[in-house]
Protein backbone atom coordinates (compact mmCIF):
# COMPACT_ATOMS: atom_id res chain seq x y z
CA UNK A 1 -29.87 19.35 -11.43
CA UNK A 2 -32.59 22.01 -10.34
CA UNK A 3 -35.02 21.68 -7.68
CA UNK A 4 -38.48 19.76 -8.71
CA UNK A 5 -40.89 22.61 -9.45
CA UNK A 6 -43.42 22.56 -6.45
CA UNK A 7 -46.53 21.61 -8.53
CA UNK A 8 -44.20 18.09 -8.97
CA UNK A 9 -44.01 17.75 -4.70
CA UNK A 10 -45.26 14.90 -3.12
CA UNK A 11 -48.27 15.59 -0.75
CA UNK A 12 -47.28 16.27 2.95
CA UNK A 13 -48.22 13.08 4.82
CA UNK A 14 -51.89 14.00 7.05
CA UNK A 15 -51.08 15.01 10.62
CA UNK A 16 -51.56 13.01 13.53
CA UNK A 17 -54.97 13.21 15.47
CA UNK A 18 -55.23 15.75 17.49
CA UNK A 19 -52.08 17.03 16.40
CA UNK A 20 -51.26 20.32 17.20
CA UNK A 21 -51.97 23.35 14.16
CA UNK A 22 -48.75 24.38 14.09
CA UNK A 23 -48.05 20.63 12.96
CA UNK A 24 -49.90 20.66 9.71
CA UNK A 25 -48.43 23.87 8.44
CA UNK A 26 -45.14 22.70 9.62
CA UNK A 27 -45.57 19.14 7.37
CA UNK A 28 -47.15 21.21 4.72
CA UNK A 29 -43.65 23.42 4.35
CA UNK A 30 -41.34 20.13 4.49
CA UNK A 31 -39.69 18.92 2.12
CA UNK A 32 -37.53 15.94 2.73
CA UNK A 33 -35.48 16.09 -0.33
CA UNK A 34 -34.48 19.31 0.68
CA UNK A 35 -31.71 18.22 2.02
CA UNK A 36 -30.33 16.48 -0.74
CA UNK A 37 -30.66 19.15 -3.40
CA UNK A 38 -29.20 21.99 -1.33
CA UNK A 39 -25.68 19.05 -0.68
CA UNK A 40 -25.84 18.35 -4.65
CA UNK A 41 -25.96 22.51 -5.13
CA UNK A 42 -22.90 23.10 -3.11
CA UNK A 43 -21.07 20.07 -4.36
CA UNK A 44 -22.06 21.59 -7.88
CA UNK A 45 -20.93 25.51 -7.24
CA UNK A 46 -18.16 24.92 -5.37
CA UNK A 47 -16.59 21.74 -5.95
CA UNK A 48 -16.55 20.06 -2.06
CA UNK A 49 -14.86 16.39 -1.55
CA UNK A 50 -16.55 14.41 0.51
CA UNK A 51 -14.22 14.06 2.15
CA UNK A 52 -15.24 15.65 5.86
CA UNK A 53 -14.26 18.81 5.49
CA UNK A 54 -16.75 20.95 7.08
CA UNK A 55 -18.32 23.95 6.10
CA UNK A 56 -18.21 26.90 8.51
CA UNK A 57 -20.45 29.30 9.75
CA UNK A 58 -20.60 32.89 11.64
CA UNK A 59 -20.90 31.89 15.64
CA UNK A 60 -22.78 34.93 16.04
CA UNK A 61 -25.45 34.73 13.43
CA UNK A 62 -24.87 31.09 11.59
CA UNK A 63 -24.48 32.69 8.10
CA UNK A 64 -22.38 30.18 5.50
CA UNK A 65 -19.34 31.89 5.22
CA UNK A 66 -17.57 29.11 3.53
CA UNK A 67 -18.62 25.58 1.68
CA UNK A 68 -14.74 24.26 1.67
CA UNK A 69 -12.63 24.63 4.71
CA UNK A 70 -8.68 23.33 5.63
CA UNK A 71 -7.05 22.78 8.36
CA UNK A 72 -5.17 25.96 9.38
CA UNK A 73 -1.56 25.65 9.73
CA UNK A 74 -0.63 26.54 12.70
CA UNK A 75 -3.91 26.31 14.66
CA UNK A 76 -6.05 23.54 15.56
CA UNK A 77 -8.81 24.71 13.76
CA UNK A 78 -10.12 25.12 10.45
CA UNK A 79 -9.87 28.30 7.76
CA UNK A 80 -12.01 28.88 4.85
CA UNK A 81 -10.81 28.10 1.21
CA UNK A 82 -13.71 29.83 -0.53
CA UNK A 83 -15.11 32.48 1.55
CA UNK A 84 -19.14 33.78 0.90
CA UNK A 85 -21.05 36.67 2.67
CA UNK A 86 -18.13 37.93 3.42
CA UNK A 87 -16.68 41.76 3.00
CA UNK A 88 -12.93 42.62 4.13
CA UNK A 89 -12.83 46.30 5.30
CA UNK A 90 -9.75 47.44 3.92
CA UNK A 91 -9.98 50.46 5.07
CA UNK A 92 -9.72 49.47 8.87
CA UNK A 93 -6.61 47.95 10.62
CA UNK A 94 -6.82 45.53 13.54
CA UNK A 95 -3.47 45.74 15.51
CA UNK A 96 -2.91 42.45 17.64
CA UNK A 97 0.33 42.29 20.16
CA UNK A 98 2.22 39.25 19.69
CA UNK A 99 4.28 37.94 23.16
CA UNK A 100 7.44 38.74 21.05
CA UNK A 101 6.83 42.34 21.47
CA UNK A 102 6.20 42.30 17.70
CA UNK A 103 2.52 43.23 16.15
CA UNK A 104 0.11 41.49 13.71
CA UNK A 105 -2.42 43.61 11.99
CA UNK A 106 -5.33 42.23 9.99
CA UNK A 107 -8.46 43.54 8.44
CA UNK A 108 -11.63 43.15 10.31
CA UNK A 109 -14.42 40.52 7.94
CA UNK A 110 -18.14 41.69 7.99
């Protein structure tokens, strides 16, 4: 289901008195169904359960870099299924040293 065209938008509720300008513009550029169209998008595109799962971001920069995550196996944390804005440089090796004397090497994600 698309977005309502904005011409169908309900009127921003009138700002407070003596509300600050920024206010105004800021209740002007709201739109509380928002929200709700972007979750119905994902769930759409990609699929999701409800089920908890969360979605994971860059910690740097907060880009979506996945909609669908799972628990990793042998870490408590959580590993995308579906991976956007995402680009694997082939080209470059990472070498990490294990404690078993033994190396892992993985591609570095930009």
């Amino acid at each position: 289901k698309a977005a309502p065209a904005p011409e169908d938008w309900e009127d921003p509720p009138e700002p407070e008195e003596g509300a600050a300008p920024w206010r105004e513009a800021e209740l002007f550029h709201y739109d509380p169904r928002a929200d709700d169209n972007d979750e119905t998008w994902v769930q759409e595109k990609f699929g999701c359960p409800e089920d908890g799962r969360p979605g994971l971001t860059c910690p740097g920069c907060f880009t979506t870099v996945c909609h669908r995550s799972q628990p990793h196996v042998e870490y408590d944390q959580w590993r995308a299924v579906d991976a956007v804005n995402c680009t694997v440089k082939t080209g470059t090796d990472l070498i990490f040293p294990l404690k078993n004397g033994k190396e892992e090497k993985y591609h570095p994600v930009v």
